[in-house]
PDB file of N, CA and C in Angstrom:
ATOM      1  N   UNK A   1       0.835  -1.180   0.000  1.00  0.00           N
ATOM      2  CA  UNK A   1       0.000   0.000   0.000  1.00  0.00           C
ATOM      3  C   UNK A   1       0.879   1.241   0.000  1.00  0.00           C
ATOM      4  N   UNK A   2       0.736   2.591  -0.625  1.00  0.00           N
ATOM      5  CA  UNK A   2       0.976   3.369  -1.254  1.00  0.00           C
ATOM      6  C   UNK A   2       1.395   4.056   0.007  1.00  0.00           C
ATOM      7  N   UNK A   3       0.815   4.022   0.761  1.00  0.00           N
ATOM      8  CA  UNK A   3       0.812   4.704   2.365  1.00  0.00           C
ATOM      9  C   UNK A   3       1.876   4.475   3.124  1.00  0.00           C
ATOM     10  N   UNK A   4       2.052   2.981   3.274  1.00  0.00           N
ATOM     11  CA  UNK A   4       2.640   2.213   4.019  1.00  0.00           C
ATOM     12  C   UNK A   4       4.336   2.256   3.562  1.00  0.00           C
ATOM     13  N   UNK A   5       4.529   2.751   2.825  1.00  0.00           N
ATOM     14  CA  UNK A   5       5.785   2.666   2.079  1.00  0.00           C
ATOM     15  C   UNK A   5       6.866   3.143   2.475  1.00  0.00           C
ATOM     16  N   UNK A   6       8.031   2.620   2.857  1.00  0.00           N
ATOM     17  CA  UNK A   6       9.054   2.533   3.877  1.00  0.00           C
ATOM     18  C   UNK A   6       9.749   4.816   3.733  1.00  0.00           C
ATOM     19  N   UNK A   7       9.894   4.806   1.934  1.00  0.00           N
ATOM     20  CA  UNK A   7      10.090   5.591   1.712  1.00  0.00           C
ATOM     21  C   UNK A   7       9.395   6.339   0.824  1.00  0.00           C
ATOM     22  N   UNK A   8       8.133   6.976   1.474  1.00  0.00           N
ATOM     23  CA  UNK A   8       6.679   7.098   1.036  1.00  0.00           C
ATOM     24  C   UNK A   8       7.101   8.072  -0.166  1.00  0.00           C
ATOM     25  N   UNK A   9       6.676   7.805  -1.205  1.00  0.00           N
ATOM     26  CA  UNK A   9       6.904   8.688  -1.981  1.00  0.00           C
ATOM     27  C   UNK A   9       5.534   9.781  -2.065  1.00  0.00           C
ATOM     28  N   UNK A  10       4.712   9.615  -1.830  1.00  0.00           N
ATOM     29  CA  UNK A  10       3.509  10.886  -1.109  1.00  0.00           C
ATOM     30  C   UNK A  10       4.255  11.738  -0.463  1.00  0.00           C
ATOM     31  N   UNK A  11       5.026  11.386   0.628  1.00  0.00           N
ATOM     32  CA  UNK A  11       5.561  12.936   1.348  1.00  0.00           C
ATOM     33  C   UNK A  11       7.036  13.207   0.629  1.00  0.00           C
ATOM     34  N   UNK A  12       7.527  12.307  -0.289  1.00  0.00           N
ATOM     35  CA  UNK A  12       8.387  12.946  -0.964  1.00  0.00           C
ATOM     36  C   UNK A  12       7.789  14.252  -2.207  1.00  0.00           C
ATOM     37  N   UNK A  13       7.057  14.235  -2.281  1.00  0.00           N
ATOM     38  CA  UNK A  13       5.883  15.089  -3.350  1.00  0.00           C
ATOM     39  C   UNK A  13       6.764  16.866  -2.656  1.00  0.00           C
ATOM     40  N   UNK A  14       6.878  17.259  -3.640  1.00  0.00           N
ATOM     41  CA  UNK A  14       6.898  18.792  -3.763  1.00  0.00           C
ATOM     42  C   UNK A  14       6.007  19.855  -3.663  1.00  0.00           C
ATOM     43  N   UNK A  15       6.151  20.647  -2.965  1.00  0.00           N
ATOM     44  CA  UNK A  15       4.670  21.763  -2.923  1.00  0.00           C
ATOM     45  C   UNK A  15       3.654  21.872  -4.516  1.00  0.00           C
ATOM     46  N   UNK A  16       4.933  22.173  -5.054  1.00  0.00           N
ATOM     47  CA  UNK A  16       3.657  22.025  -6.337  1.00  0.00           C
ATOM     48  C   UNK A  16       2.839  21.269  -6.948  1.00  0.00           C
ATOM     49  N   UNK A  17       3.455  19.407  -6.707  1.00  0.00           N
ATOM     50  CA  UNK A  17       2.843  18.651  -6.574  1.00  0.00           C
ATOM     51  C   UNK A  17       1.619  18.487  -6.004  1.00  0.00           C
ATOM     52  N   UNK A  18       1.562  18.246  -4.379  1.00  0.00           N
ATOM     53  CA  UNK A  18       1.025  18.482  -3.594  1.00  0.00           C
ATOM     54  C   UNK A  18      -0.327  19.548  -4.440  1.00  0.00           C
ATOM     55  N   UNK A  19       0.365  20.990  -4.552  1.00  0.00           N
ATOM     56  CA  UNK A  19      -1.124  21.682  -4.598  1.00  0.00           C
ATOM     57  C   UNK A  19      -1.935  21.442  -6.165  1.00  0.00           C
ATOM     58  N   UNK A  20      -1.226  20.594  -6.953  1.00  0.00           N
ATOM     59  CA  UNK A  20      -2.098  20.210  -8.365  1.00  0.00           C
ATOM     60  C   UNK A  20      -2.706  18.710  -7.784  1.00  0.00           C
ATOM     61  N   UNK A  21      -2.443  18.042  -6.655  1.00  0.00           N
ATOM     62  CA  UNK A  21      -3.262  17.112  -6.661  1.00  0.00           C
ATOM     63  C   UNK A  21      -3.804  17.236  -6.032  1.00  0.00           C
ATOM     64  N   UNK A  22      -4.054  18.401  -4.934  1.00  0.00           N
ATOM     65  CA  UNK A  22      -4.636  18.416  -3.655  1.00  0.00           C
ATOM     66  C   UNK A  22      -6.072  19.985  -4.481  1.00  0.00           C
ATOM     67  N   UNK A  23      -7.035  19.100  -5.171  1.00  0.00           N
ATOM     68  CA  UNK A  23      -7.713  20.185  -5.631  1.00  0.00           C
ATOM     69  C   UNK A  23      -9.159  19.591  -5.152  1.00  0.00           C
ATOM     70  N   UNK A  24     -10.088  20.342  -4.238  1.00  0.00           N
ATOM     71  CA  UNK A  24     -11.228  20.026  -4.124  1.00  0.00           C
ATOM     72  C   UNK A  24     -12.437  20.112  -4.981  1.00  0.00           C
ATOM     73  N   UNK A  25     -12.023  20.629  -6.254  1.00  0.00           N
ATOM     74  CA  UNK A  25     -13.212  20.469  -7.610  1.00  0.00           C
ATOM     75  C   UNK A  25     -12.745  19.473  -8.063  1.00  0.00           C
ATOM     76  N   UNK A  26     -11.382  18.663  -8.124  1.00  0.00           N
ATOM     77  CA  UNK A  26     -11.466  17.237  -9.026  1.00  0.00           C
ATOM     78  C   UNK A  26     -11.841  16.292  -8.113  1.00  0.00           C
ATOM     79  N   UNK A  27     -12.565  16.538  -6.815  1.00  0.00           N
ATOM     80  CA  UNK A  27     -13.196  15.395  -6.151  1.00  0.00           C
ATOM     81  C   UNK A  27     -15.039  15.437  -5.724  1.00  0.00           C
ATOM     82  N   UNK A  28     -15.300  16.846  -5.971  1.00  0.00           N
ATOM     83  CA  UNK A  28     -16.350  16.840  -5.738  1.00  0.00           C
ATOM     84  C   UNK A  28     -17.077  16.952  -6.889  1.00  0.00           C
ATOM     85  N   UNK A  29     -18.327  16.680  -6.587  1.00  0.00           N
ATOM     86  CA  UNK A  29     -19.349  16.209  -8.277  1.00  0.00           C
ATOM     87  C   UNK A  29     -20.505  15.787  -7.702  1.00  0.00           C
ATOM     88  N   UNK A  30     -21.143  14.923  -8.553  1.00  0.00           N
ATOM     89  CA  UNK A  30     -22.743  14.581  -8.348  1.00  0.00           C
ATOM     90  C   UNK A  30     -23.070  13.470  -7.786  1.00  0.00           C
ATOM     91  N   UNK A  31     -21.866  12.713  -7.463  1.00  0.00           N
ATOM     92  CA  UNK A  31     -21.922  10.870  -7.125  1.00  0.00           C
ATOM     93  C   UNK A  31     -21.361  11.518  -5.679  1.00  0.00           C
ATOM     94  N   UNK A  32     -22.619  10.703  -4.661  1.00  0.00           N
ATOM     95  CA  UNK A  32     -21.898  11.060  -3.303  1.00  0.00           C
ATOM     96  C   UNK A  32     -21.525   9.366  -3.180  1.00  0.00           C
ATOM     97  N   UNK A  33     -20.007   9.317  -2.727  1.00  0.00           N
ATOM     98  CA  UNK A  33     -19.109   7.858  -2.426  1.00  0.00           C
ATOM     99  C   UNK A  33     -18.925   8.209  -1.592  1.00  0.00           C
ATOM    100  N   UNK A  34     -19.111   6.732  -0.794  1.00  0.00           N
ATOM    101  CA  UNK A  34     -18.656   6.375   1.242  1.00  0.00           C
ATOM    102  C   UNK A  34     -17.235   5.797   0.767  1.00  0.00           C
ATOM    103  N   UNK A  35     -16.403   5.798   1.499  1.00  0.00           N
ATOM    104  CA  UNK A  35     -15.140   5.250   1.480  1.00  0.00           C
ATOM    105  C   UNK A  35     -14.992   4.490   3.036  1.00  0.00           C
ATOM    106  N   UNK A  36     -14.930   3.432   3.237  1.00  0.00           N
ATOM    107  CA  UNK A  36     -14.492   2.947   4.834  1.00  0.00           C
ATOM    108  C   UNK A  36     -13.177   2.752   4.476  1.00  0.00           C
ATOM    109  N   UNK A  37     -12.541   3.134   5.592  1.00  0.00           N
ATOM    110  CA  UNK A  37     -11.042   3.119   5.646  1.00  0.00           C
ATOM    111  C   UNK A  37     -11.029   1.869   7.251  1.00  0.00           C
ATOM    112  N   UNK A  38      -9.962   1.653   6.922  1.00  0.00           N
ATOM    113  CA  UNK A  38      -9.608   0.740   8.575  1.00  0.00           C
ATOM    114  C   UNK A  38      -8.570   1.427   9.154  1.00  0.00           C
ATOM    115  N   UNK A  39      -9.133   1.635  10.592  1.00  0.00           N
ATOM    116  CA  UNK A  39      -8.277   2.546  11.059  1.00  0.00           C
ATOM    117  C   UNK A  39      -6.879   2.612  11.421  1.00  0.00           C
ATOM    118  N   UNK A  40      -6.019   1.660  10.781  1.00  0.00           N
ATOM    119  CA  UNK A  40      -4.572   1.628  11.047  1.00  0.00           C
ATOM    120  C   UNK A  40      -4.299   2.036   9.976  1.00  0.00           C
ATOM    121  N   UNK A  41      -5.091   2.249   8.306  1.00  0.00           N
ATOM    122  CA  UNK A  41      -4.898   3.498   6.939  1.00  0.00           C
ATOM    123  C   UNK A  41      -5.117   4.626   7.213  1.00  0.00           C
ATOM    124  N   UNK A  42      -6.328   4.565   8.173  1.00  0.00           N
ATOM    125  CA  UNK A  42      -7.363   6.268   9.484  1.00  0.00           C
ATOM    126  C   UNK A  42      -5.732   7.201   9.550  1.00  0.00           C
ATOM    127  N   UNK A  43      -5.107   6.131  10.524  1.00  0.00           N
ATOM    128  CA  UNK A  43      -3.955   6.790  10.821  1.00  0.00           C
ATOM    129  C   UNK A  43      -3.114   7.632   9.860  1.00  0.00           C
ATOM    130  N   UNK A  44      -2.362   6.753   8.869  1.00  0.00           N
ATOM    131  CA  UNK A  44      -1.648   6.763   7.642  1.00  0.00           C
ATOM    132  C   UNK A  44      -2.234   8.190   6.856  1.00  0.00           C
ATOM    133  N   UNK A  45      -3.157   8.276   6.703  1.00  0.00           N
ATOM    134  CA  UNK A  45      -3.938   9.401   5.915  1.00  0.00           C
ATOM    135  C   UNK A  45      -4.588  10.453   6.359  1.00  0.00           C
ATOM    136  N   UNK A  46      -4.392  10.534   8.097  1.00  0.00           N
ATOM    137  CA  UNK A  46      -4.344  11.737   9.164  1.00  0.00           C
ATOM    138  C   UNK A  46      -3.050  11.915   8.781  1.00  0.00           C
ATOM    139  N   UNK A  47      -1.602  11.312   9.067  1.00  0.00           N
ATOM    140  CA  UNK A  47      -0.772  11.727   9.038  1.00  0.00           C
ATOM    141  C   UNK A  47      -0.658  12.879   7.097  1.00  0.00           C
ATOM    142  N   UNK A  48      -1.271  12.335   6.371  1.00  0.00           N
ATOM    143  CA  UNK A  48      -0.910  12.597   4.586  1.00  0.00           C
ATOM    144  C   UNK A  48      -1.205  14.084   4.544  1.00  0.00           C
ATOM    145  N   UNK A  49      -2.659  13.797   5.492  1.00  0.00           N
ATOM    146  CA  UNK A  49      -3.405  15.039   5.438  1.00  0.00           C
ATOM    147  C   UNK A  49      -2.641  16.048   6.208  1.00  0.00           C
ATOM    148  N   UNK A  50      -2.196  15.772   7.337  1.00  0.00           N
ATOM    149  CA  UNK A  50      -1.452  16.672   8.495  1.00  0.00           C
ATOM    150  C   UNK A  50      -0.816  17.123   7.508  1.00  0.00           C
ATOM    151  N   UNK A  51       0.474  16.284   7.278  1.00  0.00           N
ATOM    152  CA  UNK A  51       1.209  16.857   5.895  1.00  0.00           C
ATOM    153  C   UNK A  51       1.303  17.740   5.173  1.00  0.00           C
ATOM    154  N   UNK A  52       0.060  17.386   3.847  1.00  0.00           N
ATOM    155  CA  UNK A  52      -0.294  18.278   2.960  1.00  0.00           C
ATOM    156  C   UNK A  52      -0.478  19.804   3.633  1.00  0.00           C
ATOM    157  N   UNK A  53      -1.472  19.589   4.627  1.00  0.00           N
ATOM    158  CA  UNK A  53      -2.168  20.501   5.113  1.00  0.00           C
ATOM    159  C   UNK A  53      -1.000  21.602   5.697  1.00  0.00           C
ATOM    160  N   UNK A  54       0.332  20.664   6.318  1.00  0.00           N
ATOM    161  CA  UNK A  54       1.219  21.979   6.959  1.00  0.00           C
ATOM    162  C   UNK A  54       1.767  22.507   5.520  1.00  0.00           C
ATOM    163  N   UNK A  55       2.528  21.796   4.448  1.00  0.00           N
ATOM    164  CA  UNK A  55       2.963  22.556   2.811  1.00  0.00           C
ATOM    165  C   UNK A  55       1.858  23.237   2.403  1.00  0.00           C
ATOM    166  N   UNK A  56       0.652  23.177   2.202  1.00  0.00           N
ATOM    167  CA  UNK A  56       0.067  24.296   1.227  1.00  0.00           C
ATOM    168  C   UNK A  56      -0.637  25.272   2.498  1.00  0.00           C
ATOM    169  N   UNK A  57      -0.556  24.918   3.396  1.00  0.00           N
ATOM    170  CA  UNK A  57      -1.043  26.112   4.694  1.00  0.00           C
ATOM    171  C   UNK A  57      -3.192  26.372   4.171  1.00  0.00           C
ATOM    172  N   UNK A  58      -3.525  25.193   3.817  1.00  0.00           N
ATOM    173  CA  UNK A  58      -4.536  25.288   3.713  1.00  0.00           C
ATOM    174  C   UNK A  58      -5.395  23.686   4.578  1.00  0.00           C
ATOM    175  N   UNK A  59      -6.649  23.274   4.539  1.00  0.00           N
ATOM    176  CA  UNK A  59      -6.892  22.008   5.055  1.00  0.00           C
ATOM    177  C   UNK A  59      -6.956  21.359   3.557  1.00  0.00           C
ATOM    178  N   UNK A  60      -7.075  20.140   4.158  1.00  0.00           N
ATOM    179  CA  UNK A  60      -6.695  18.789   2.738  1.00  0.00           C
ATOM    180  C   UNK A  60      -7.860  17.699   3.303  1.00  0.00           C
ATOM    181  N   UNK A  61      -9.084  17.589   2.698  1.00  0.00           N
ATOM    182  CA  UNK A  61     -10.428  16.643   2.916  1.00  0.00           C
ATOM    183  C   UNK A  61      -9.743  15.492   2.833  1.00  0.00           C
ATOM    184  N   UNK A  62     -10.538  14.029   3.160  1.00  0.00           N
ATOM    185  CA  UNK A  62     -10.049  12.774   2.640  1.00  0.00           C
ATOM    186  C   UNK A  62     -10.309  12.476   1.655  1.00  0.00           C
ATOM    187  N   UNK A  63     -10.894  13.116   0.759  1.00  0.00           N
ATOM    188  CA  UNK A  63     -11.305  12.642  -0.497  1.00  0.00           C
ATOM    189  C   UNK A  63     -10.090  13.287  -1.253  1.00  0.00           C
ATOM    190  N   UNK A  64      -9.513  14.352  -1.350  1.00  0.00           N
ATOM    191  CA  UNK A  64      -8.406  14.829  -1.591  1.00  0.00           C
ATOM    192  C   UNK A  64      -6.959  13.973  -1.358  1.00  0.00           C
ATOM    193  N   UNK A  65      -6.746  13.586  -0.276  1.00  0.00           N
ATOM    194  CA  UNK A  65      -5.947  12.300   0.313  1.00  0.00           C
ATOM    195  C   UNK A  65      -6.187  11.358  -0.557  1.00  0.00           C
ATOM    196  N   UNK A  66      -7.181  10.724  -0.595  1.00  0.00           N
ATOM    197  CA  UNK A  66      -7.320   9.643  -1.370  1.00  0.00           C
ATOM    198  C   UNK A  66      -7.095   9.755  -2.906  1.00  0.00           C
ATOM    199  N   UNK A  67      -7.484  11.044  -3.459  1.00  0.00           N
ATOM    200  CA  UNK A  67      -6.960  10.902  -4.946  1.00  0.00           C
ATOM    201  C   UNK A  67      -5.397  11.390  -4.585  1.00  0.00           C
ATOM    202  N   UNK A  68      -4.514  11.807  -4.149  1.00  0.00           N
ATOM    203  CA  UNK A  68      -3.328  11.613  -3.897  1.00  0.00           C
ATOM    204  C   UNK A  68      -2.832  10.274  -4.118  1.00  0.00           C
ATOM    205  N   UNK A  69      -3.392   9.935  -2.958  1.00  0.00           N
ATOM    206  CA  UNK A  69      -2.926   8.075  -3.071  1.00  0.00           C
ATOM    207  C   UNK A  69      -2.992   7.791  -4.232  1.00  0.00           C
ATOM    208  N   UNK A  70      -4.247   7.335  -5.461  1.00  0.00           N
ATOM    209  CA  UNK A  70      -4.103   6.675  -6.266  1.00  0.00           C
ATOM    210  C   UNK A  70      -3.690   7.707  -7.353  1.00  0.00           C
ATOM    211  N   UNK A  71      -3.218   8.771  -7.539  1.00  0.00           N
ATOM    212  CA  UNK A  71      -2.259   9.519  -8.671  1.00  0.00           C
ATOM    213  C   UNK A  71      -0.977   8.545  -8.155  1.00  0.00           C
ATOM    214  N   UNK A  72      -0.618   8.495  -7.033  1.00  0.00           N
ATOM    215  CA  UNK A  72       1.004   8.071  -6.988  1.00  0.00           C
ATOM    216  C   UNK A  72       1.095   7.390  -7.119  1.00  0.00           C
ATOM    217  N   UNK A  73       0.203   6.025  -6.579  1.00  0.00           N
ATOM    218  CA  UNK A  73       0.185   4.531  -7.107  1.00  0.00           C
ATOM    219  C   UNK A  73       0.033   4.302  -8.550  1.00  0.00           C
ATOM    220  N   UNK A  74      -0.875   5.532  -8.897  1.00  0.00           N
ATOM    221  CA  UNK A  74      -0.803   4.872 -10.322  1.00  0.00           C
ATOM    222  C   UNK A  74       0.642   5.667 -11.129  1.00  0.00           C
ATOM    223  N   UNK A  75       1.395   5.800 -11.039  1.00  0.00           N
ATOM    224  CA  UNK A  75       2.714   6.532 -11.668  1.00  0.00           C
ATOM    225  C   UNK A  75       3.686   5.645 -12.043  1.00  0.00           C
ATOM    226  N   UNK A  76       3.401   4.123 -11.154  1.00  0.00           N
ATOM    227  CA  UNK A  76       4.275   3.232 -11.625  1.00  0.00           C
ATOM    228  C   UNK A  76       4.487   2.851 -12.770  1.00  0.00           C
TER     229      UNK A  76
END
């Protein structure tokens, strides 16, 4: 998991990174999605968000987090 990664490449991400993926119009829309997380990922993606949230000095939703995650996973 993308999260879990010894040498996470999520917090290796650059501010500018960070603020082109961290956009709350490419997550919100007309389909409302539940996401259950288990809370030992809960953790992992408080920490992403803490993160993000201290580089762009703004807050970072989980739905935002989560398309993070799968931009980086999918880069392979």
């Amino acid at each position: 998991m993308i999260l879990k990664e010894e040498k996470s490449r999520i917090l290796a991400l650059n501010d500018r990174q960070l603020d082109q993926l961290c956009k709350s119009d490419v997550v919100i829309g007309r389909m409302t999605v539940n996401i259950r997380i288990d809370s030992s990922v809960n953790a992992q993606m408080r920490r992403l968000r803490e993160h993000a949230e201290q580089r762009l000095g703004r807050p970072v939703s989980v739905a935002e987090a989560v398309y993070v995650c799968c931009n980086v996973a999918n880069l392979e």
